[in-house]
PDB file of N, CA and C in Angstrom:
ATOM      1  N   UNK A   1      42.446 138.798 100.975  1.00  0.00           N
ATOM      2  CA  UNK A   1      43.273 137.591 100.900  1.00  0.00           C
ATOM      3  C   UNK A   1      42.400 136.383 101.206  1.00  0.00           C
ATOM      4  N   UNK A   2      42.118 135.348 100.671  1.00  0.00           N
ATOM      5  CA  UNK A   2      41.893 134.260 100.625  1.00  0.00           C
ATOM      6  C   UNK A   2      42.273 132.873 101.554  1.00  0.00           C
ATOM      7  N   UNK A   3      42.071 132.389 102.119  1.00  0.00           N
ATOM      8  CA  UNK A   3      42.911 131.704 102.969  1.00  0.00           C
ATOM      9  C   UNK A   3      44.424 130.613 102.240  1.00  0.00           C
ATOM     10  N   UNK A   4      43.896 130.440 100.651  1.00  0.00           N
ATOM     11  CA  UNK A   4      45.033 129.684 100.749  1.00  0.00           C
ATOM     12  C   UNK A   4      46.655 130.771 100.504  1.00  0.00           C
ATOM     13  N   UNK A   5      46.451 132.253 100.110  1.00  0.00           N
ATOM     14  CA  UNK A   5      47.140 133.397 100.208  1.00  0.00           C
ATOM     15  C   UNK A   5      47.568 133.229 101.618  1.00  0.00           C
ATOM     16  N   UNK A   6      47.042 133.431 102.585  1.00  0.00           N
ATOM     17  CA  UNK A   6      47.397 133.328 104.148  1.00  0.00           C
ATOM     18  C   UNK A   6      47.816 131.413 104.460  1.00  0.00           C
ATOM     19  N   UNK A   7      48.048 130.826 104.309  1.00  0.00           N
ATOM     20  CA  UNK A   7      48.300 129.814 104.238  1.00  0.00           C
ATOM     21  C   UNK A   7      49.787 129.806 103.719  1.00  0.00           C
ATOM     22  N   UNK A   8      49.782 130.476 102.624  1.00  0.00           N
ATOM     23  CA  UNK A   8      51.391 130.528 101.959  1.00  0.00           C
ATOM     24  C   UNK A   8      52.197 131.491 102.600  1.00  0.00           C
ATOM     25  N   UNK A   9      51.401 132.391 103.461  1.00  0.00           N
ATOM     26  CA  UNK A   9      52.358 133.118 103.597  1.00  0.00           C
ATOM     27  C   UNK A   9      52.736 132.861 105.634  1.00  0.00           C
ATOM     28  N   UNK A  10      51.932 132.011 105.794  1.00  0.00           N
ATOM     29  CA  UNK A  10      52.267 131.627 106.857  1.00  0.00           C
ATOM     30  C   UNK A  10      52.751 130.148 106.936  1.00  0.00           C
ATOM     31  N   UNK A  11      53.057 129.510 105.785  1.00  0.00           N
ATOM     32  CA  UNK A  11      54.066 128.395 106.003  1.00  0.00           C
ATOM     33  C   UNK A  11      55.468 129.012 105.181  1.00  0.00           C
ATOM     34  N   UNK A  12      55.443 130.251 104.564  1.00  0.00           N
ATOM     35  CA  UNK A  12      56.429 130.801 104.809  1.00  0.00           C
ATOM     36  C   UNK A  12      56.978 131.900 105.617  1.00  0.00           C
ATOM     37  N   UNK A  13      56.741 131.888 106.632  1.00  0.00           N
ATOM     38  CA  UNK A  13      57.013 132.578 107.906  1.00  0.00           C
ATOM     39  C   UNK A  13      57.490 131.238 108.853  1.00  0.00           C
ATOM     40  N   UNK A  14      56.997 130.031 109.130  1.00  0.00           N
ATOM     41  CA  UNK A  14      57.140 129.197 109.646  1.00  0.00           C
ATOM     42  C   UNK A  14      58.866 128.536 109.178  1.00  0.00           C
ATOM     43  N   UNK A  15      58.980 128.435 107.678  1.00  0.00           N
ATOM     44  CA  UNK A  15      60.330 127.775 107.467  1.00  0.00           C
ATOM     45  C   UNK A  15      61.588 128.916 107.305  1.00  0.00           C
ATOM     46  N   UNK A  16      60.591 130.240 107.556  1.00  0.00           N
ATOM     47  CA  UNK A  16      61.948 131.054 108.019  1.00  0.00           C
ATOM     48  C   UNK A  16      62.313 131.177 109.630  1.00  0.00           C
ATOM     49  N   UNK A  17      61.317 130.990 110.343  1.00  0.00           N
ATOM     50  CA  UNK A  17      61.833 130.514 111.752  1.00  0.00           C
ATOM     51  C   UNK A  17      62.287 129.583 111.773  1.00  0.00           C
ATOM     52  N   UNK A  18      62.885 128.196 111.398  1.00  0.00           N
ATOM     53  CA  UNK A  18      62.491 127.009 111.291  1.00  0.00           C
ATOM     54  C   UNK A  18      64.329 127.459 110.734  1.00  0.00           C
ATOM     55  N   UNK A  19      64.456 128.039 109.707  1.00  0.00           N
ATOM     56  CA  UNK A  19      65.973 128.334 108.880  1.00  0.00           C
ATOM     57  C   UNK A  19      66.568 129.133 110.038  1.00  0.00           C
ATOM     58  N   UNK A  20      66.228 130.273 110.732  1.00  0.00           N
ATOM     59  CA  UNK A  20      67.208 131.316 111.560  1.00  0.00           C
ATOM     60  C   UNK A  20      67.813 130.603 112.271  1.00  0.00           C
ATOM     61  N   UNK A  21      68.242 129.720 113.181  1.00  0.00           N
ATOM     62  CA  UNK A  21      69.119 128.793 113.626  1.00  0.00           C
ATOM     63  C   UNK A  21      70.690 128.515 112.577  1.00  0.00           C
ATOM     64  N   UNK A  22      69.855 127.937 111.698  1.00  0.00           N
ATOM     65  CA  UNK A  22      71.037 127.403 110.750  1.00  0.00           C
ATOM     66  C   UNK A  22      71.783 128.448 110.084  1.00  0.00           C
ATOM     67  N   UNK A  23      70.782 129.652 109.511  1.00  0.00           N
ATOM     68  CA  UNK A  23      71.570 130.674 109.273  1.00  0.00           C
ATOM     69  C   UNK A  23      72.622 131.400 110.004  1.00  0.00           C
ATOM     70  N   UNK A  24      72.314 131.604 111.334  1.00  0.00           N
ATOM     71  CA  UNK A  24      73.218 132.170 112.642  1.00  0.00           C
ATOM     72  C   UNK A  24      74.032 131.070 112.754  1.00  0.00           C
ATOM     73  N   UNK A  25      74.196 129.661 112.640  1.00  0.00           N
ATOM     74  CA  UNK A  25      75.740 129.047 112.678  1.00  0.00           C
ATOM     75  C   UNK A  25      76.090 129.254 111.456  1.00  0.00           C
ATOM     76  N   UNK A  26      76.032 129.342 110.042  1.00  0.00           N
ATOM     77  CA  UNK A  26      76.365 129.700 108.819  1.00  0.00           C
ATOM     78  C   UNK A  26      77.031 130.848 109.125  1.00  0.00           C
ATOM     79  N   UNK A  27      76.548 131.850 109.364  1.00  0.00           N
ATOM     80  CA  UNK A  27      77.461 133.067 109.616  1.00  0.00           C
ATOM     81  C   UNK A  27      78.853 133.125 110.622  1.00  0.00           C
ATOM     82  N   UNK A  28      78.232 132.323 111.806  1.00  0.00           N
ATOM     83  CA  UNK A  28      79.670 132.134 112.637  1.00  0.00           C
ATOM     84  C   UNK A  28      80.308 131.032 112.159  1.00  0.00           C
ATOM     85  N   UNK A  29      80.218 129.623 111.594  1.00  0.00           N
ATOM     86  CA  UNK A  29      81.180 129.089 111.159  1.00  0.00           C
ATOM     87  C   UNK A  29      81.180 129.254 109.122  1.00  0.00           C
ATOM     88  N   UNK A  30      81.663 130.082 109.216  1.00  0.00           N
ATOM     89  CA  UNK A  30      82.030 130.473 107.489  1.00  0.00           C
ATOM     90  C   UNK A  30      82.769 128.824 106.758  1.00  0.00           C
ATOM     91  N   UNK A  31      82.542 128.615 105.660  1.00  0.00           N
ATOM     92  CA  UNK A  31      83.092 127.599 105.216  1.00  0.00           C
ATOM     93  C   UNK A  31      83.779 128.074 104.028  1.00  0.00           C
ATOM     94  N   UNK A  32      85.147 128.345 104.079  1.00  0.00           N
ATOM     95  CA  UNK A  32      86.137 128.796 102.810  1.00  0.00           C
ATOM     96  C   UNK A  32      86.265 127.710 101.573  1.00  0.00           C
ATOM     97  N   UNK A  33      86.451 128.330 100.667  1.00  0.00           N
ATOM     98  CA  UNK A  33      86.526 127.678  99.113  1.00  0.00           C
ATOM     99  C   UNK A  33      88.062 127.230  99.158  1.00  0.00           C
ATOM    100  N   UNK A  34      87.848 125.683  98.442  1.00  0.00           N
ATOM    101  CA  UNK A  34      88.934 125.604  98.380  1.00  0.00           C
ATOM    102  C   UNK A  34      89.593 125.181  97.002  1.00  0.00           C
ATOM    103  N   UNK A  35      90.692 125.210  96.042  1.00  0.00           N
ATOM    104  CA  UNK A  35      91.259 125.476  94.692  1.00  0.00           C
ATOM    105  C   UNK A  35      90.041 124.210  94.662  1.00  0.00           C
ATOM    106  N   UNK A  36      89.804 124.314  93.089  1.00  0.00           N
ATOM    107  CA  UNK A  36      88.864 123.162  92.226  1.00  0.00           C
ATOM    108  C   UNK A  36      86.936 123.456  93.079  1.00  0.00           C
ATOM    109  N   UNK A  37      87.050 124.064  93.931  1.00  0.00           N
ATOM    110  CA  UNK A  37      85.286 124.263  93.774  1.00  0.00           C
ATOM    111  C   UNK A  37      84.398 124.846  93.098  1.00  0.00           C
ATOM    112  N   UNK A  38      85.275 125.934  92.569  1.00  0.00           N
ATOM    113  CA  UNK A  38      84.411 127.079  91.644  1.00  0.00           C
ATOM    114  C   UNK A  38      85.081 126.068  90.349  1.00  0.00           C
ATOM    115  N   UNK A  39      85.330 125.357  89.870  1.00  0.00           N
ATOM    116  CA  UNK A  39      85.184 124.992  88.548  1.00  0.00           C
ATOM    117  C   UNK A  39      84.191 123.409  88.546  1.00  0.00           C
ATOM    118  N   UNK A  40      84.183 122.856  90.014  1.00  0.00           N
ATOM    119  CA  UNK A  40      83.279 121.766  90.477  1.00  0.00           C
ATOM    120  C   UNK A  40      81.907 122.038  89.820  1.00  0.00           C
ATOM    121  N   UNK A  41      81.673 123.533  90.295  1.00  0.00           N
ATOM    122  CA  UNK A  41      80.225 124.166  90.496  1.00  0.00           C
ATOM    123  C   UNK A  41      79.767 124.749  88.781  1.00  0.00           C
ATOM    124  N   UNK A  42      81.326 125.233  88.182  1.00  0.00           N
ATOM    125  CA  UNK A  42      80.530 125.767  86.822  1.00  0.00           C
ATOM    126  C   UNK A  42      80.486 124.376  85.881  1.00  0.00           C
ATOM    127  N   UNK A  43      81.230 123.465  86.405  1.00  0.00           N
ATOM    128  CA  UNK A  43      80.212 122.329  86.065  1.00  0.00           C
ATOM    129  C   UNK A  43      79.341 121.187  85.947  1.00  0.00           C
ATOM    130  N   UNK A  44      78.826 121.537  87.327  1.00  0.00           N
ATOM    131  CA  UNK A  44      77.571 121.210  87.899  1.00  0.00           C
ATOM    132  C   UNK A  44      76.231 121.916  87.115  1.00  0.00           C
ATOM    133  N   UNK A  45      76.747 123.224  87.036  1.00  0.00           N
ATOM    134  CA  UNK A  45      75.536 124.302  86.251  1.00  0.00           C
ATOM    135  C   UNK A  45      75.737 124.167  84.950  1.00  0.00           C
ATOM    136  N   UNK A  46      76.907 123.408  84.000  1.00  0.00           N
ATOM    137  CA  UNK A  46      76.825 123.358  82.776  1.00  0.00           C
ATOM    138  C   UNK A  46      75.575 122.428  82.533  1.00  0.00           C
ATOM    139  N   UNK A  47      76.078 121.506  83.415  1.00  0.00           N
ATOM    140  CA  UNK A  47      75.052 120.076  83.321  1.00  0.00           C
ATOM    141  C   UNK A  47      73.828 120.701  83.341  1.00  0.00           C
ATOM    142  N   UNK A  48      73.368 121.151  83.949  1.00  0.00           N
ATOM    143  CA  UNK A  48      72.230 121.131  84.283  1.00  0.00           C
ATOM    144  C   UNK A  48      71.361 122.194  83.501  1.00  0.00           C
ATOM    145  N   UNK A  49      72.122 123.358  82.628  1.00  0.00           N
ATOM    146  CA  UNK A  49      71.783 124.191  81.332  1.00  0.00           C
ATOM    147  C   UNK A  49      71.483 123.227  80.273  1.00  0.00           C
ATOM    148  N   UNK A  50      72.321 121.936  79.923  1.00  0.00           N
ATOM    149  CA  UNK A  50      72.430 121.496  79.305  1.00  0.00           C
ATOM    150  C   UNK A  50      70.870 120.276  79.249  1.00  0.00           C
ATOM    151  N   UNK A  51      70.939 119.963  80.692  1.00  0.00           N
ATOM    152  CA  UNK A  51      69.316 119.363  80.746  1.00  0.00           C
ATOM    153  C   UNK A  51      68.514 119.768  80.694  1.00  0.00           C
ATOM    154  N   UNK A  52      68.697 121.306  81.042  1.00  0.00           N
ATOM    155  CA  UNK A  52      67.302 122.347  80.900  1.00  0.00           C
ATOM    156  C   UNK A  52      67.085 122.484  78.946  1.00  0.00           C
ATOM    157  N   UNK A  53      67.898 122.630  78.183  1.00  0.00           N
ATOM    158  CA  UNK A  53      68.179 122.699  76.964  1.00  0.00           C
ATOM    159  C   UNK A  53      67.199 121.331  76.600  1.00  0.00           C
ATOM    160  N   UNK A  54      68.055 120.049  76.936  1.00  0.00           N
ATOM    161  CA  UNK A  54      67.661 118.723  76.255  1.00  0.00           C
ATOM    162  C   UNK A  54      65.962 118.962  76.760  1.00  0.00           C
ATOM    163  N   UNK A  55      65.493 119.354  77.571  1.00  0.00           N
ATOM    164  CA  UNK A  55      64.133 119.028  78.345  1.00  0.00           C
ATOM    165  C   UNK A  55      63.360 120.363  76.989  1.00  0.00           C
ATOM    166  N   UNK A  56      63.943 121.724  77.057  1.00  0.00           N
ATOM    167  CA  UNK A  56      63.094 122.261  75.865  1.00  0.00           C
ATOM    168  C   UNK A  56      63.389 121.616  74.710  1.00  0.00           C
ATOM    169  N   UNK A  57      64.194 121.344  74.119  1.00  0.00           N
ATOM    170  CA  UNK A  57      64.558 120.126  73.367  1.00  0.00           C
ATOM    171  C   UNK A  57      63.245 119.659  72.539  1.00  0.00           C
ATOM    172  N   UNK A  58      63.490 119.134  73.324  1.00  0.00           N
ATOM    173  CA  UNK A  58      61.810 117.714  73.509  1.00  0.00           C
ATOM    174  C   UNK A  58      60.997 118.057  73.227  1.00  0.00           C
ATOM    175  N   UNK A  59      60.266 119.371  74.158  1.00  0.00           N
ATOM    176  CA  UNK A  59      58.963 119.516  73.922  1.00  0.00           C
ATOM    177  C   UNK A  59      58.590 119.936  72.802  1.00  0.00           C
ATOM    178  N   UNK A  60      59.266 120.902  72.118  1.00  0.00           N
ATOM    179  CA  UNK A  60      59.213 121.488  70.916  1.00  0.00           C
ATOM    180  C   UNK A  60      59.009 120.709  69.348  1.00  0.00           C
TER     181      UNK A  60
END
């Protein structure tokens, strides 16, 4: 391994200590869905298929 291999894999070890906090209140305070989010979200992701599309689009 190379140092910048050890480098990546120790600034990702760092932002998973750095996340375990937030994850352990995520789990104890759950945040429920409420009517209109799951159709918020499929189109949030339309959009954004749709920019991924326009962006190959382009290059081509």
């Amino acid at each position: 391994m190379d140092w910048l291999q050890i480098l990546a894999v120790a600034a990702g070890v760092l932002m998973l200590v750095a996340l375990w906090p937030r994850l352990k209140h995520w789990r104890e305070n759950k945040v429920e869905a409420e009517p209109g989010d799951w159709s918020n979200a499929i189109f949030i992701l339309g959009l954004v298929m749709l920019f991924v599309l326009l962006l190959v689009m382009s290059v081509q």
